[in-house]
C-alpha atoms as a PDB file:
ATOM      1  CA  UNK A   1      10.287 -41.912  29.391  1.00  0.00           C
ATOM      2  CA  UNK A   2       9.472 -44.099  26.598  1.00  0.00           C
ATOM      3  CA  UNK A   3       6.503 -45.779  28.803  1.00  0.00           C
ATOM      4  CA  UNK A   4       5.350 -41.867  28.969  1.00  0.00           C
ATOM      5  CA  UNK A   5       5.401 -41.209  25.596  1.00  0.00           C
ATOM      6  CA  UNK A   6       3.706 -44.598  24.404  1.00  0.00           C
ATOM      7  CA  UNK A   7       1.143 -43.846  26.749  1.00  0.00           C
ATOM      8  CA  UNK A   8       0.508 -40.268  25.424  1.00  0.00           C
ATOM      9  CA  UNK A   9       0.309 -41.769  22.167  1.00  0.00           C
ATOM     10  CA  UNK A  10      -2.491 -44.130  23.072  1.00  0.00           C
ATOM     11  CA  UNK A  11      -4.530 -41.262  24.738  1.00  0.00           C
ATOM     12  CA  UNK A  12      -3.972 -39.030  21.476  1.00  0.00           C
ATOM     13  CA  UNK A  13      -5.223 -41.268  19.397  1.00  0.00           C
ATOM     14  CA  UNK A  14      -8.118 -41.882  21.867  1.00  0.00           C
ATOM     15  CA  UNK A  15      -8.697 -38.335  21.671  1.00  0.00           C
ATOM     16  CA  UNK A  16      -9.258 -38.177  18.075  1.00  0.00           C
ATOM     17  CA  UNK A  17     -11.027 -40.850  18.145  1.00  0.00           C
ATOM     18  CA  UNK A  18     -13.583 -38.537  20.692  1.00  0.00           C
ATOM     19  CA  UNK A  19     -13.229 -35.613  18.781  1.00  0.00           C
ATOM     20  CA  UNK A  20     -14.242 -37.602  15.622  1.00  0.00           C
ATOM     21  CA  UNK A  21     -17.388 -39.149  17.510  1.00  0.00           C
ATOM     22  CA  UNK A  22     -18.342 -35.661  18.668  1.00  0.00           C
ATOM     23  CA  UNK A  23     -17.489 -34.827  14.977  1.00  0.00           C
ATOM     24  CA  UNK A  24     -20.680 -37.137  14.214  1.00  0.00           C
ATOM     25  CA  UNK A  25     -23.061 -35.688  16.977  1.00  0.00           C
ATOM     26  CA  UNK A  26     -22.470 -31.975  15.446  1.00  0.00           C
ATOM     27  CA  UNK A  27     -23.367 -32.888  12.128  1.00  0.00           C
ATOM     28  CA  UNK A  28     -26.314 -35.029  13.143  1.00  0.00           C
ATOM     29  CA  UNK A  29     -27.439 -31.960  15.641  1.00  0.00           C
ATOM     30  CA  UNK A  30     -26.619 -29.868  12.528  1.00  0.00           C
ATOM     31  CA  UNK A  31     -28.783 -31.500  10.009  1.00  0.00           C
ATOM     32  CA  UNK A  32     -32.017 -31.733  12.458  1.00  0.00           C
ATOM     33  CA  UNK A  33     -31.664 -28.018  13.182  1.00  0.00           C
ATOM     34  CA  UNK A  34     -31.192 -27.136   9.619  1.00  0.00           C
ATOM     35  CA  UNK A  35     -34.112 -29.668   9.166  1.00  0.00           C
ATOM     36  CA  UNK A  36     -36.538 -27.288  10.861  1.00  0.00           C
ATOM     37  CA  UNK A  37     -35.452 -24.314   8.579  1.00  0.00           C
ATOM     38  CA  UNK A  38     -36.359 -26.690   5.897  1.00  0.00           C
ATOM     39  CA  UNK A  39     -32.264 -26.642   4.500  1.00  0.00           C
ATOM     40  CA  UNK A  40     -30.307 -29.504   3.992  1.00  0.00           C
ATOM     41  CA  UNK A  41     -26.168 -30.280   5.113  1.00  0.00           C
ATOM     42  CA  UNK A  42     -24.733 -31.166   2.096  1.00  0.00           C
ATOM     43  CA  UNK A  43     -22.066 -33.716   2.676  1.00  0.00           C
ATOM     44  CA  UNK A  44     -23.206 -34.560   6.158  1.00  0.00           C
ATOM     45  CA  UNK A  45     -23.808 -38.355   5.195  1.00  0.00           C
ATOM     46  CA  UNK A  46     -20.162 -38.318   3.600  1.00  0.00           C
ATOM     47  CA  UNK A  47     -18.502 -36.845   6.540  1.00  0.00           C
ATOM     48  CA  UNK A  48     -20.303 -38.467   9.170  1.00  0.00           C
ATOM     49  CA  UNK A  49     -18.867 -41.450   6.906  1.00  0.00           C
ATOM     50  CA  UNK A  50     -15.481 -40.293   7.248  1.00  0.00           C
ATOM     51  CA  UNK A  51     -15.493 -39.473  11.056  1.00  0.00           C
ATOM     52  CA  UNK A  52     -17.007 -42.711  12.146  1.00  0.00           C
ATOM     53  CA  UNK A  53     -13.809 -44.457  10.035  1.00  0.00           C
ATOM     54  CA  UNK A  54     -11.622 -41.895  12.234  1.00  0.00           C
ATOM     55  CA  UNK A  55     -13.155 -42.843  15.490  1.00  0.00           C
ATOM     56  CA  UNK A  56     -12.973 -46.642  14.207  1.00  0.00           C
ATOM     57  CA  UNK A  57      -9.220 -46.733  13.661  1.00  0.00           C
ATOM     58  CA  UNK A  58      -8.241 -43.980  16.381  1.00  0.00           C
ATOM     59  CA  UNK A  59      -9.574 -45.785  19.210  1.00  0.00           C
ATOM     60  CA  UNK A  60      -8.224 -49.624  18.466  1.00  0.00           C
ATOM     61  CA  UNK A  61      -4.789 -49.019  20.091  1.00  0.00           C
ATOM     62  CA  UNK A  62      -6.002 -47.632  23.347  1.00  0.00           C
ATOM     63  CA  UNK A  63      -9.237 -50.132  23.366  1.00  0.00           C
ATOM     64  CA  UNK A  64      -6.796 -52.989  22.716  1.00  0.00           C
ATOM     65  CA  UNK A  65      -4.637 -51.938  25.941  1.00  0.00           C
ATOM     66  CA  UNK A  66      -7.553 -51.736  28.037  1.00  0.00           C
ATOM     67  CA  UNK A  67      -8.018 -55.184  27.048  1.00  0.00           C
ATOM     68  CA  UNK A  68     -11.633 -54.080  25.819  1.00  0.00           C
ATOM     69  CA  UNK A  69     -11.165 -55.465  21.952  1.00  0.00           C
ATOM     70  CA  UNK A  70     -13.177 -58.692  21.221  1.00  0.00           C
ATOM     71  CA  UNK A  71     -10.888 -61.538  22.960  1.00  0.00           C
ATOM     72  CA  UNK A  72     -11.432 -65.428  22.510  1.00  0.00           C
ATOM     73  CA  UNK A  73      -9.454 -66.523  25.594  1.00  0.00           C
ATOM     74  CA  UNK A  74     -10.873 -70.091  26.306  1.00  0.00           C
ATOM     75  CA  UNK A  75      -7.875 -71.943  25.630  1.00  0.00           C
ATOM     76  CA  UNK A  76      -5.187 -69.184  27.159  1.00  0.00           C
ATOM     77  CA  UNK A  77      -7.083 -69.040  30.392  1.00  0.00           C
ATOM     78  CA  UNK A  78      -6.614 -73.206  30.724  1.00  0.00           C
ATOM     79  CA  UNK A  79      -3.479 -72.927  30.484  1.00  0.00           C
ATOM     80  CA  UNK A  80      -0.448 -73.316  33.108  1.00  0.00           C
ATOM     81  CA  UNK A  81       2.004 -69.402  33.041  1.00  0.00           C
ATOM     82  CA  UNK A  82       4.668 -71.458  30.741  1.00  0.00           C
ATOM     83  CA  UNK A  83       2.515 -72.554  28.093  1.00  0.00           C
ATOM     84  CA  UNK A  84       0.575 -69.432  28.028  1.00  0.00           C
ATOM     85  CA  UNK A  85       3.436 -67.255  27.602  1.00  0.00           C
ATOM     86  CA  UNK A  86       4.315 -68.595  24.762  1.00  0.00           C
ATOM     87  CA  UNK A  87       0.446 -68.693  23.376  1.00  0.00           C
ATOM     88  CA  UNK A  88       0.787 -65.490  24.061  1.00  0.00           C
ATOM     89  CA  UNK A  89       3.734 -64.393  21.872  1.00  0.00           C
ATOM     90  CA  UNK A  90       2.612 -66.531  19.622  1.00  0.00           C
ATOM     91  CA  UNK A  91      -1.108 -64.415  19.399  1.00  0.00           C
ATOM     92  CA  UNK A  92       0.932 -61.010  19.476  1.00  0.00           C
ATOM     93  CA  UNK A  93       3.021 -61.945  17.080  1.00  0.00           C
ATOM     94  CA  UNK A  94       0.557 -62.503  14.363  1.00  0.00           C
ATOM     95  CA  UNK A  95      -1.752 -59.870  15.544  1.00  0.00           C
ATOM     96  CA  UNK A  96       1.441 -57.669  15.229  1.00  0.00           C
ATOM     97  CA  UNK A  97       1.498 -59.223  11.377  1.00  0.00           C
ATOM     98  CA  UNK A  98      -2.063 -58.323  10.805  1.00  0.00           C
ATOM     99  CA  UNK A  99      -1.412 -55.067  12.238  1.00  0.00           C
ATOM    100  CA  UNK A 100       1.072 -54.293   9.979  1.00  0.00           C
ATOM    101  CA  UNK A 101      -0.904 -55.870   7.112  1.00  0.00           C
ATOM    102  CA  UNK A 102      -3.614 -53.719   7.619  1.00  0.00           C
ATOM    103  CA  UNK A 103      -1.359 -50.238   7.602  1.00  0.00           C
ATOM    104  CA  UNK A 104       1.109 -51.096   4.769  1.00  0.00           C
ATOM    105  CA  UNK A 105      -2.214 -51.797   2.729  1.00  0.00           C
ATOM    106  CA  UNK A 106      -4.361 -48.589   4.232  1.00  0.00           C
ATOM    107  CA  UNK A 107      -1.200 -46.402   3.429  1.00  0.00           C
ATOM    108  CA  UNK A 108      -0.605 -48.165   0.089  1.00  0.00           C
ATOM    109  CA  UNK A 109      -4.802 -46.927  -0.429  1.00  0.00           C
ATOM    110  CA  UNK A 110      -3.870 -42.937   1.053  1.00  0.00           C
ATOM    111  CA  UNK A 111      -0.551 -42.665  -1.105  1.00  0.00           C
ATOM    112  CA  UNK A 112      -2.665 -44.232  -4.810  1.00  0.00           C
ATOM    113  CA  UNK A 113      -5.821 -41.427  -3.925  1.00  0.00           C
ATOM    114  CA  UNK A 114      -2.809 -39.385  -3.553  1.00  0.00           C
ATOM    115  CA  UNK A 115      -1.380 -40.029  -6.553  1.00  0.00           C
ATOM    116  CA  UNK A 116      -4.632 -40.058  -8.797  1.00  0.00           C
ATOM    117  CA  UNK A 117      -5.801 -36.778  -7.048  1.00  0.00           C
ATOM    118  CA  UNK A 118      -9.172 -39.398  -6.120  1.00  0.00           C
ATOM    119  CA  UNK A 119     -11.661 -36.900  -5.122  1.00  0.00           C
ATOM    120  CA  UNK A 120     -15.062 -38.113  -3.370  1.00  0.00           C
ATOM    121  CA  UNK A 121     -17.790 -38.227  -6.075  1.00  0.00           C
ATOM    122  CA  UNK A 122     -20.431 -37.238  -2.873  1.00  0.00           C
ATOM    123  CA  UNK A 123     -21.823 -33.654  -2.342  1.00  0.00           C
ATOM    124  CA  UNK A 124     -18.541 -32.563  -0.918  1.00  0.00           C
ATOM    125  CA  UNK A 125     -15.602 -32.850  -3.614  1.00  0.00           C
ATOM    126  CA  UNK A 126     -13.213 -33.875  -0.747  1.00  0.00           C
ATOM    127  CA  UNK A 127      -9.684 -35.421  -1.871  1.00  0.00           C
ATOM    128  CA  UNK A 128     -10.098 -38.686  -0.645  1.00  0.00           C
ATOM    129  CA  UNK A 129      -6.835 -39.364   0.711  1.00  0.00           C
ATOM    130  CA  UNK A 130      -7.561 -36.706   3.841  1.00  0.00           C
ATOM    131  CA  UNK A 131     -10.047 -38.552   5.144  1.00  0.00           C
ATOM    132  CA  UNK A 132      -8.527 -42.259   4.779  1.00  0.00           C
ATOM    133  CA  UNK A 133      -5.250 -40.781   6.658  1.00  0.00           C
ATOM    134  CA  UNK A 134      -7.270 -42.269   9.388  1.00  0.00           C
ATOM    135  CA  UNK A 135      -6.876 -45.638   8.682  1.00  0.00           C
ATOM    136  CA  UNK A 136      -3.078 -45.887   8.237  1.00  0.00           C
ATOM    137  CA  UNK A 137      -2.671 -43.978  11.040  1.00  0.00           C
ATOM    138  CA  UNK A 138      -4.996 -45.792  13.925  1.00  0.00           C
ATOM    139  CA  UNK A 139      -3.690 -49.286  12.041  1.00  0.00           C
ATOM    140  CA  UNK A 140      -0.250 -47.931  12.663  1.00  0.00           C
ATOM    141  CA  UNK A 141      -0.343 -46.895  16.046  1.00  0.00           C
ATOM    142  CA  UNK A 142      -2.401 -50.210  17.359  1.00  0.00           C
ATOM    143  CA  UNK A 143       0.679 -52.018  15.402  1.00  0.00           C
ATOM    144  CA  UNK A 144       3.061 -49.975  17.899  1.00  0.00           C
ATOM    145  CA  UNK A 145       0.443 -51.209  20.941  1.00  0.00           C
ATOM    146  CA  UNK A 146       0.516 -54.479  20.040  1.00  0.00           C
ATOM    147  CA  UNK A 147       4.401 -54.232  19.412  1.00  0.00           C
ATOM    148  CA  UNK A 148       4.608 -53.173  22.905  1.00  0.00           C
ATOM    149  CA  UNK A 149       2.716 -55.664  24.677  1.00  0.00           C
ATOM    150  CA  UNK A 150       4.636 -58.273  22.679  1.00  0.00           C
ATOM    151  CA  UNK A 151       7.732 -56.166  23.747  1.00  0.00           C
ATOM    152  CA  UNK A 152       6.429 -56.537  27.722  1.00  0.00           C
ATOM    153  CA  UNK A 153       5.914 -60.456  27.209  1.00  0.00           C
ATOM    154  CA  UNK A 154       9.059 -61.340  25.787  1.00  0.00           C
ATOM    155  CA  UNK A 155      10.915 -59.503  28.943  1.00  0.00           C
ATOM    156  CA  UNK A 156       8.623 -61.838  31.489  1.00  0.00           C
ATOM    157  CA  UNK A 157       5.689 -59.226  31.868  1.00  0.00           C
ATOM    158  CA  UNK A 158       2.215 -59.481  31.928  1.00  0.00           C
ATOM    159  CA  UNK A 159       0.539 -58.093  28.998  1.00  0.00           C
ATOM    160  CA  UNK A 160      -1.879 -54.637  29.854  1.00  0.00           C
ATOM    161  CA  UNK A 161      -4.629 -56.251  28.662  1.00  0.00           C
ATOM    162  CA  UNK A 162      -4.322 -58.650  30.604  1.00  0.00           C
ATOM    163  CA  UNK A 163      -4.351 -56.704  33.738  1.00  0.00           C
ATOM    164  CA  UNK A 164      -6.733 -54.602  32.959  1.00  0.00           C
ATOM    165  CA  UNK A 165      -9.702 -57.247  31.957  1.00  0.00           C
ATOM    166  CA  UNK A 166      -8.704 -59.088  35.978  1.00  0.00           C
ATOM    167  CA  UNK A 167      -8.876 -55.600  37.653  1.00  0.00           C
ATOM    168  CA  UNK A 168     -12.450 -55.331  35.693  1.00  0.00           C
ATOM    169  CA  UNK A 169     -13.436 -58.847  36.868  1.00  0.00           C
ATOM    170  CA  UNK A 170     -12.506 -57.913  40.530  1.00  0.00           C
ATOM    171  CA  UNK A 171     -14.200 -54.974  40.530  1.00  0.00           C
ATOM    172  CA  UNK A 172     -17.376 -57.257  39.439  1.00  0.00           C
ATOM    173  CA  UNK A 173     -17.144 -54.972  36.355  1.00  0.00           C
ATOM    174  CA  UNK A 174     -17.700 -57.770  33.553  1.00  0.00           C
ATOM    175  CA  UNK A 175     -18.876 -55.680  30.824  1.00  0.00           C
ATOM    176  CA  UNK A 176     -16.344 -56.134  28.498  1.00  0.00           C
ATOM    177  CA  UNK A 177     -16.334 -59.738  28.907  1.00  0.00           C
ATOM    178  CA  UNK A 178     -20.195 -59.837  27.138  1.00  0.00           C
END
């Protein structure tokens, strides 16, 4: 059950992340028909801004567990399943410290805007903590994704990432690998 609901997680914030890039194309499609009434979108640069922060942070947990995030792997791959387990704690547990660096410090950023009532000095007076919600949220939930694979290593597994890059490679799919 718990699998279930991580998993749901991931694809929700996945799904933000695709209703924040479609965010993007609307406005762009909305500016260059509004561009051909000779009218402007005021705002559009600041919330295309915004959105492509949302699809930024949404999408790191699930891209991390599809093992598509940038991965130097060089020395890990050398090594013999003992030694590499342990690399491999090792590497979650201070991406799981960076992870959590990153939120406390995005959510430390929401709760001041909060607190000063920051509002966006752009064409759209927008309180600026809505739209930076994004970050402490998408750092938070790659912290639980990271969390978890750290959880699956220390209990013998192999991490997702893992798993997924080899099925790639054996499917000749090396795209992510470029």
């Amino acid at each position: 059950m718990l699998r279930r609901a991580l998993d749901a997680l991931y694809a929700a914030s996945a799904g933000f992340a695709a209703l924040s890039l479609f965010g993007i194309f609307a406005v762009m499609m909305a500016q260059v028909g509004l561009r051909f009434l000779n009218m402007q979108f005021p705002g559009a640069d600041d919330i295309s801004a915004y959105l492509c922060v949302a699809t930024t942070f949404f999408a790191l947990a699930l891209t991390f567990r599809r093992g598509e995030l940038i991965r130097v792997g060089l020395l890990i791959e050398k090594l013999s399943p003992g030694p590499r387990r342990i690399f491999e704690i090792v590497a979650l547990a201070f991406a799981a410290i960076g992870c959590a660096y990153a939120f406390y410090w995005t959510l430390d950023d929401v709760l001041f805007s909060l607190e000063i009532e920051d509002v966006a000095q752009g064409a759209l007076a927008v309180p600026l903590w809505i739209p930076k919600i994004a970050m402490p949220a998408g750092a938070g939930i790659l912290l639980i994704a990271v969390l978890d694979e750290l959880a699956t290593v220390l209990r013998g597994g192999r991490p997702n990432y893992v798993i997924a890059a080899e099925d790639r490679a054996a499917r000749g799919d090396f795209s992510a690998e470029v």
